[in-house]
Protein backbone atom coordinates (compact mmCIF):
# COMPACT_ATOMS: atom_id res chain seq x y z
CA UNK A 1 83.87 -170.07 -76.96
CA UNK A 2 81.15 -169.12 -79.50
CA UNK A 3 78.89 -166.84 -79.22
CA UNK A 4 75.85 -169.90 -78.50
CA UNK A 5 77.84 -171.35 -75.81
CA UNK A 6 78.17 -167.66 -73.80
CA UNK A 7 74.97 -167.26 -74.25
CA UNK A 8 74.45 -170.18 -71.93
CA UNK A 9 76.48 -168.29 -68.92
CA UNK A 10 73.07 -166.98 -67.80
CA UNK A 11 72.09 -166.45 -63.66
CA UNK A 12 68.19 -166.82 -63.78
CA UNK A 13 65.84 -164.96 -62.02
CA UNK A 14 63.92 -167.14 -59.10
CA UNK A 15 60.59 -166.48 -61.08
CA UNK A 16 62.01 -168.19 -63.71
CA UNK A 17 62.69 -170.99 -62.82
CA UNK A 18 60.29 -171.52 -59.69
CA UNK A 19 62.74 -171.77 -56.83
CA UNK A 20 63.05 -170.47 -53.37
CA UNK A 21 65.89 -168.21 -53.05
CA UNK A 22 67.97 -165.48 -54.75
CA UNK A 23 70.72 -165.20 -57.65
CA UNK A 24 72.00 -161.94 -55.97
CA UNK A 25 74.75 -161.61 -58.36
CA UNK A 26 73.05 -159.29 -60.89
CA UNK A 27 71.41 -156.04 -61.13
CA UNK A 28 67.92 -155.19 -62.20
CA UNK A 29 65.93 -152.23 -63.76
CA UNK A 30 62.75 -151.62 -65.18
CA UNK A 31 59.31 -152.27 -64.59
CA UNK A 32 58.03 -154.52 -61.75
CA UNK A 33 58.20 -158.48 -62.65
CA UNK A 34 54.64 -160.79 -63.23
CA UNK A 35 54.02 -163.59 -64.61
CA UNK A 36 57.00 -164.86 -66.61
CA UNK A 37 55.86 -163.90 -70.55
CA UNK A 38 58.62 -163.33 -72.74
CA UNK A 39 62.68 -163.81 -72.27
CA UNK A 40 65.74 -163.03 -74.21
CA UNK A 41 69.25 -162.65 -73.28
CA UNK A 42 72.24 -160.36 -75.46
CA UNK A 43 75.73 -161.65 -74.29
CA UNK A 44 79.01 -160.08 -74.76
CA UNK A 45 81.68 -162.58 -73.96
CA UNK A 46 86.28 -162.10 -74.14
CA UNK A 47 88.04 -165.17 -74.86
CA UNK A 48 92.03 -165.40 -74.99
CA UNK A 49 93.99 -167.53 -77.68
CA UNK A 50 96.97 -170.11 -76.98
CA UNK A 51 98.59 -166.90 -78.43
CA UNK A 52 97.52 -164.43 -76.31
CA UNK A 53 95.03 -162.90 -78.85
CA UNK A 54 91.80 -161.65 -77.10
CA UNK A 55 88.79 -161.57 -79.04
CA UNK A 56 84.94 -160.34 -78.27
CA UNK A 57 82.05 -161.88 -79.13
CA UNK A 58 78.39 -161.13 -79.31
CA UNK A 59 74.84 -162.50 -79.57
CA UNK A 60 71.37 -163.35 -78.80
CA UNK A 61 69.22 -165.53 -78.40
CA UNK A 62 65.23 -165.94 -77.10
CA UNK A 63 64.33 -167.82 -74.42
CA UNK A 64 60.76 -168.33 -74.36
CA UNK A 65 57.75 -166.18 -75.99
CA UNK A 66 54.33 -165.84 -74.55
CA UNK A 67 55.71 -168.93 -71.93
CA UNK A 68 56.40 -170.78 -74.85
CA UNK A 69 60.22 -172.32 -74.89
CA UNK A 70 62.38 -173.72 -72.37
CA UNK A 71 62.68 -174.63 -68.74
CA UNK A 72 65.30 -175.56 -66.35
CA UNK A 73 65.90 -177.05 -62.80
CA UNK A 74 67.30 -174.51 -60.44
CA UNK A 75 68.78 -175.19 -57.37
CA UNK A 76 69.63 -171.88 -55.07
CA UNK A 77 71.27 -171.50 -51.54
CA UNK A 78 73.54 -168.83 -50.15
CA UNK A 79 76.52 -167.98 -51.70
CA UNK A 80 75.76 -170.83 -54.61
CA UNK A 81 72.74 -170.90 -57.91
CA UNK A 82 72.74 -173.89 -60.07
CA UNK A 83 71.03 -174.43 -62.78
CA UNK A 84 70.04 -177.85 -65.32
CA UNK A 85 68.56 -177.85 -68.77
CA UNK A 86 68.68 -179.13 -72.39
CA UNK A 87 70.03 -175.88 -74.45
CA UNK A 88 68.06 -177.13 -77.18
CA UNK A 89 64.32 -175.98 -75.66
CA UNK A 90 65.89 -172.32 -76.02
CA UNK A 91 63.82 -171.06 -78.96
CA UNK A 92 67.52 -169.38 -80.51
CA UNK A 93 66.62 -167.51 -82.93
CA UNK A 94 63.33 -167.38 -84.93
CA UNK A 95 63.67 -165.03 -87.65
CA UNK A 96 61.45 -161.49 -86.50
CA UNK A 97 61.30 -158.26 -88.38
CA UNK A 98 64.64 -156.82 -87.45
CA UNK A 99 66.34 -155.18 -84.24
CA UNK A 100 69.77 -153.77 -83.30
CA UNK A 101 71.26 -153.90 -79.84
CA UNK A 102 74.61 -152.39 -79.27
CA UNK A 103 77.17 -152.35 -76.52
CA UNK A 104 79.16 -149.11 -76.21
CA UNK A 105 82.21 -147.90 -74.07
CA UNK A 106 85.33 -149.43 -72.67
CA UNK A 107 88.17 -150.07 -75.21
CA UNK A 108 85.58 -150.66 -78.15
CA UNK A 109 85.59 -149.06 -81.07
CA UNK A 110 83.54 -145.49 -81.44
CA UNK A 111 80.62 -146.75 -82.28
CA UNK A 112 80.57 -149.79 -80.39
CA UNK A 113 80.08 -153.57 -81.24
CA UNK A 114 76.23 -154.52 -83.00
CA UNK A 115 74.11 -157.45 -82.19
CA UNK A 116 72.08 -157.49 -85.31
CA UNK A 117 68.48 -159.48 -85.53
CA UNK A 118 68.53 -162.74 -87.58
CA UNK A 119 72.31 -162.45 -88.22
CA UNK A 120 73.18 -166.76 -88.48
CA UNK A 121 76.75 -166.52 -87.94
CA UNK A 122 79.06 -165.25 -84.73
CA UNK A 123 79.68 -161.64 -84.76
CA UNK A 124 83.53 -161.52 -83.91
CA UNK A 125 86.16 -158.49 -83.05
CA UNK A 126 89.61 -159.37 -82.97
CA UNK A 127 90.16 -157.03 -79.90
CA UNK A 128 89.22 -156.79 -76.27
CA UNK A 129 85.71 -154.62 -75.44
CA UNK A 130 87.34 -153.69 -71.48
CA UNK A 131 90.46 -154.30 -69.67
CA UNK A 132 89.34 -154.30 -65.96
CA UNK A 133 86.86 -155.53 -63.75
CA UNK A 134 84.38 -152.67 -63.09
CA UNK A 135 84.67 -150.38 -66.30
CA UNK A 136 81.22 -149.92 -67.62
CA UNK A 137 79.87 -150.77 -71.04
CA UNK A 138 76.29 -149.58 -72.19
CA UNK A 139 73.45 -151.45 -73.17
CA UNK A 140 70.56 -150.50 -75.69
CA UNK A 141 68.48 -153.07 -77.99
CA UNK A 142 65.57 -151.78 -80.26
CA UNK A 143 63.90 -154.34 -82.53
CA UNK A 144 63.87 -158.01 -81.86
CA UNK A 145 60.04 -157.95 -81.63
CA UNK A 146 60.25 -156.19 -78.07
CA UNK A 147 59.89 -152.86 -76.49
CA UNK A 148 63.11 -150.70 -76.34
CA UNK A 149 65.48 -150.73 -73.46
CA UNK A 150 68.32 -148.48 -72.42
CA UNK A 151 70.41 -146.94 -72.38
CA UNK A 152 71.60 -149.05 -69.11
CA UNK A 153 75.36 -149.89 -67.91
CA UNK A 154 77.15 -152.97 -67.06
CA UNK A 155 79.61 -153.70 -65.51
CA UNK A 156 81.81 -155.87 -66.63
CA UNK A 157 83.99 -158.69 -64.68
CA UNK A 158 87.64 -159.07 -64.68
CA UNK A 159 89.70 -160.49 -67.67
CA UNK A 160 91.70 -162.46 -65.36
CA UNK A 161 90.91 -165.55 -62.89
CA UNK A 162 93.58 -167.86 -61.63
CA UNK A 163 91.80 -171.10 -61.32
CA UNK A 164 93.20 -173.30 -58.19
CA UNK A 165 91.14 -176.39 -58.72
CA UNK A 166 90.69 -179.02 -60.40
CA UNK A 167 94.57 -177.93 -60.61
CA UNK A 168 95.46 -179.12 -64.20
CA UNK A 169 93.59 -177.73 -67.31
CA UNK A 170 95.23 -179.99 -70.00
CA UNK A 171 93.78 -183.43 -68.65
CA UNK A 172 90.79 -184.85 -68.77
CA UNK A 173 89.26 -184.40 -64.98
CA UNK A 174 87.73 -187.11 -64.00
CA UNK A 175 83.84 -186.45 -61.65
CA UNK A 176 82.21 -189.03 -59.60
CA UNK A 177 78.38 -189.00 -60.66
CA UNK A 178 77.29 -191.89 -58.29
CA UNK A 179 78.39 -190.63 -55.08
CA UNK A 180 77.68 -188.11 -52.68
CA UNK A 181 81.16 -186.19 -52.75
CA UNK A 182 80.76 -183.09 -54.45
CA UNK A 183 83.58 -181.38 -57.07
CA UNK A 184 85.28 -178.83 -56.03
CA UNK A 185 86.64 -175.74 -57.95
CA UNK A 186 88.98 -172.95 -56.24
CA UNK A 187 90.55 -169.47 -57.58
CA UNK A 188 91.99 -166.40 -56.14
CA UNK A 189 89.67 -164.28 -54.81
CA UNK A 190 91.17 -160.83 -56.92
CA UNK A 191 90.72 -156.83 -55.98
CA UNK A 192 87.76 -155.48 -54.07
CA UNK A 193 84.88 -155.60 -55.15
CA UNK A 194 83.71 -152.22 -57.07
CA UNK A 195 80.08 -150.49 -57.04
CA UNK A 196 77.13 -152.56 -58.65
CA UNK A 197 76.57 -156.28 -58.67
CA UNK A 198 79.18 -158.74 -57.23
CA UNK A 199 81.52 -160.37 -59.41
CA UNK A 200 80.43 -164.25 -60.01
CA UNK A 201 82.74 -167.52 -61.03
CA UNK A 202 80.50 -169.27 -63.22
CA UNK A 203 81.28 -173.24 -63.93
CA UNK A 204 79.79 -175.51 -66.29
CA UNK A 205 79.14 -178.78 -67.44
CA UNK A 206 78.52 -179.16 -70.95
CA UNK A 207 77.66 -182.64 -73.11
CA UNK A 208 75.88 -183.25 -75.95
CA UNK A 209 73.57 -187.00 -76.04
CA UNK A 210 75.10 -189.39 -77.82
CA UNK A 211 73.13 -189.95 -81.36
CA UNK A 212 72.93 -186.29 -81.88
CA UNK A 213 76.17 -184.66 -82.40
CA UNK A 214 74.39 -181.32 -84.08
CA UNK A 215 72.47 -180.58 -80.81
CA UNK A 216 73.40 -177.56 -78.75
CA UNK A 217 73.41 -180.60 -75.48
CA UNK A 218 72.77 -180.35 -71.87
CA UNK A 219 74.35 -178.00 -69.30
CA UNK A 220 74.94 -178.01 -65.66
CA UNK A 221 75.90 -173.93 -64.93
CA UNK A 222 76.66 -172.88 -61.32
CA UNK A 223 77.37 -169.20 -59.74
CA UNK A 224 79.54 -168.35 -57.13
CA UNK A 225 80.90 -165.23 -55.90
CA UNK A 226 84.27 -164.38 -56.67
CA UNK A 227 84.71 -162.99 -53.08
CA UNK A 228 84.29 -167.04 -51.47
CA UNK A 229 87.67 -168.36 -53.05
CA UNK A 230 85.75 -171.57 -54.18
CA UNK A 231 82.36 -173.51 -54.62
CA UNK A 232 81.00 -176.56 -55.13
CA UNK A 233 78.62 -178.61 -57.84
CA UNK A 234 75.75 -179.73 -56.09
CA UNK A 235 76.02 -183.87 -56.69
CA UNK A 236 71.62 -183.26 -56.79
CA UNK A 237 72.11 -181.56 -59.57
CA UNK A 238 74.97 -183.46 -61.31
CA UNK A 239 72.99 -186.48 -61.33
CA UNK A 240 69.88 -184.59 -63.11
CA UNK A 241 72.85 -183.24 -65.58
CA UNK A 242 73.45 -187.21 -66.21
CA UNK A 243 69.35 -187.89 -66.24
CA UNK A 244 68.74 -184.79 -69.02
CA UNK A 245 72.01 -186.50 -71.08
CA UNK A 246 70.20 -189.50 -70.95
CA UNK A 247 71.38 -193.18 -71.27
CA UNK A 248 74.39 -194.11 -73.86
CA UNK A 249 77.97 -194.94 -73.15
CA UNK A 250 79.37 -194.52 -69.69
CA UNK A 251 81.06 -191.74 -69.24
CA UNK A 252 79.67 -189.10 -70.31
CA UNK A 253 82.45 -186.92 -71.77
CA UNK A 254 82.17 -183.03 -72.29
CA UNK A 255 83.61 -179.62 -71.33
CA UNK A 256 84.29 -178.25 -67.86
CA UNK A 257 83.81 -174.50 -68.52
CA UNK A 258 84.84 -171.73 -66.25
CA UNK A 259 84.18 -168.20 -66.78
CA UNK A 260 84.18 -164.81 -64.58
CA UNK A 261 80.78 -163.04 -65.17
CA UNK A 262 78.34 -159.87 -64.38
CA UNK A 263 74.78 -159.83 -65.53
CA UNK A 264 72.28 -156.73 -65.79
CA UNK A 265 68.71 -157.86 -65.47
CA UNK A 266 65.88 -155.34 -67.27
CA UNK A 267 61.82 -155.91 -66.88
CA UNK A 268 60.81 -153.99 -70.35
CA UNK A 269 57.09 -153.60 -70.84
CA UNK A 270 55.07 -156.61 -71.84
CA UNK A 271 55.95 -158.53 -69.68
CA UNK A 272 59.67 -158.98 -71.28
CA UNK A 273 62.84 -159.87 -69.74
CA UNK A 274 65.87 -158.63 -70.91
CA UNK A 275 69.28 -160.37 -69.84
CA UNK A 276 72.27 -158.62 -70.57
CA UNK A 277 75.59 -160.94 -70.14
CA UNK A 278 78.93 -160.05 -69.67
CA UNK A 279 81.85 -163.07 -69.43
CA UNK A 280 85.11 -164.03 -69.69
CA UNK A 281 85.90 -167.25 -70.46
CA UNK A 282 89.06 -168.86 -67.95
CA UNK A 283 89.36 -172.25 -68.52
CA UNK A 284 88.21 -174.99 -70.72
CA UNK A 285 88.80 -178.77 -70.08
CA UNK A 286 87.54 -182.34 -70.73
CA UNK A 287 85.91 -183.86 -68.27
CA UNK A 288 84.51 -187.32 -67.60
CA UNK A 289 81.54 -188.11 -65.61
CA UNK A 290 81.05 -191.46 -64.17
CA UNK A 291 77.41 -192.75 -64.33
């Protein structure tokens, strides 16, 4: 997965996306959240080869500034968050003076892995950054037009999920977007939980509109806790997946994405919010989505 794509394994906050309900499934620090200003989010995602080769990636990307950027439909009840937006109203990455945020600890390297400010191209290790669910990594960014945060620790999920449903990764799985049956998903449920946030499953729908084959697309992301065994895709919010899409051939084809994740949530002065995301990805497989 590139380093764009985790960046979109994000569990918003309720302010920001004007819901009723709670995420639950990350951990916050910092000063006490307002109005909704600015947003930015530093991932650090593992993703294992047909080989068995693990490699880390790492980015960034801004949300909004000053309210300015994005939005997205949120949908939030217990034990499930979805969420449904067009990755292209992200503002990415508008060149600023410079910044460096690092991630430190686990199996990486002595001086840990950079995010660097303005940097156009994935930043890539060919080596794992932890090697169990619960080690800690820590967090610091200074730069990036923002106040300075950390150090703070994450916690990272487990590099492992055994994905029960849909039961075969290789073919194309085929979703009902007209009906009111909602898809499934299933995995093993793993260790006990450690200190600090729960462990989430995150799945997502990713397409991009037909007619514009450079745009980032539109994605349907869901949360579950690992500790329920399974969830479901709310068919509400599938059918707003097909609406933000748009109209074009029927199906819609794209990636079914499934990932285990942890997320560290800091309010930084100025009305800043600061997501740190940590991921690995599981599974990815074609899907098909009847409209």
């Amino acid at each position: 997965m590139s380093v764009r794509a985790l960046l979109g394994v994000l569990a918003l906050g309720v302010a920001s996306a004007g819901v009723a309900g709670c995420d639950g499934d990350d951990d916050e620090h910092g000063y006490g959240r307002g109005r909704r200003d600015s947003e930015i989010v530093f991932g650090i995602s593992q993703t294992k080869s047909a080989d068995g080769k693990v490699s880390t990636s790492v980015g960034y990307e801004y949300l909004d500034i000053l309210d300015h950027g994005w939005s997205a439909v949120g949908l939030v009840s217990r034990g499930r968050s979805c969420w449904a937006e067009k990755l292209d109203e992200r503002l990415g990455q508008p060149r600023v003076e410079g910044g460096v945020a690092t991630f430190e600890g686990g199996v990486l390297p002595d001086k840990g892995i950079a995010v660097v400010a303005n940097r156009p191209d994935d930043l890539v290790l060919d080596a794992p950054a932890w090697q169990a669910a619960g080690d800690e990594l820590t967090f610091q960014a200074n730069g990036f037009a923002m106040p300075s945060v950390g150090p703070y620790k994450l916690r990272v999920p487990a590099t492992e999920l055994a994905v029960t449903a849909p039961a075969a990764s290789a073919a194309e799985l085929a979703i009902d977007g007209t009906g009111t049956a909602e898809l499934e998903l299933g995995w093993t449920t793993g260790p006990a939980a450690v200190d600090g946030p729960p462990e989430s499953v995150v799945a997502s729908l990713v397409a991009v509109p037909e007619g514009t084959p450079d745009a980032r697309g539109v994605e349907l992301r869901c949360f579950f806790e690992r500790s329920a065994g399974s969830g479901k895709l709310p068919q509400e919010l599938v059918k707003r997946f097909a609406s933000l899409v748009g109209q074009g051939r029927a199906p819609i084809k794209g990636k079914l994405r499934i990932a285990t994740h942890r997320q560290l949530t800091i309010h930084a002065r100025g009305g800043w919010t600061v997501y740190v995301v940590a991921s690995v990805d599981q599974r990815e497989q074609p899907f098909a989505l009847s409209r």
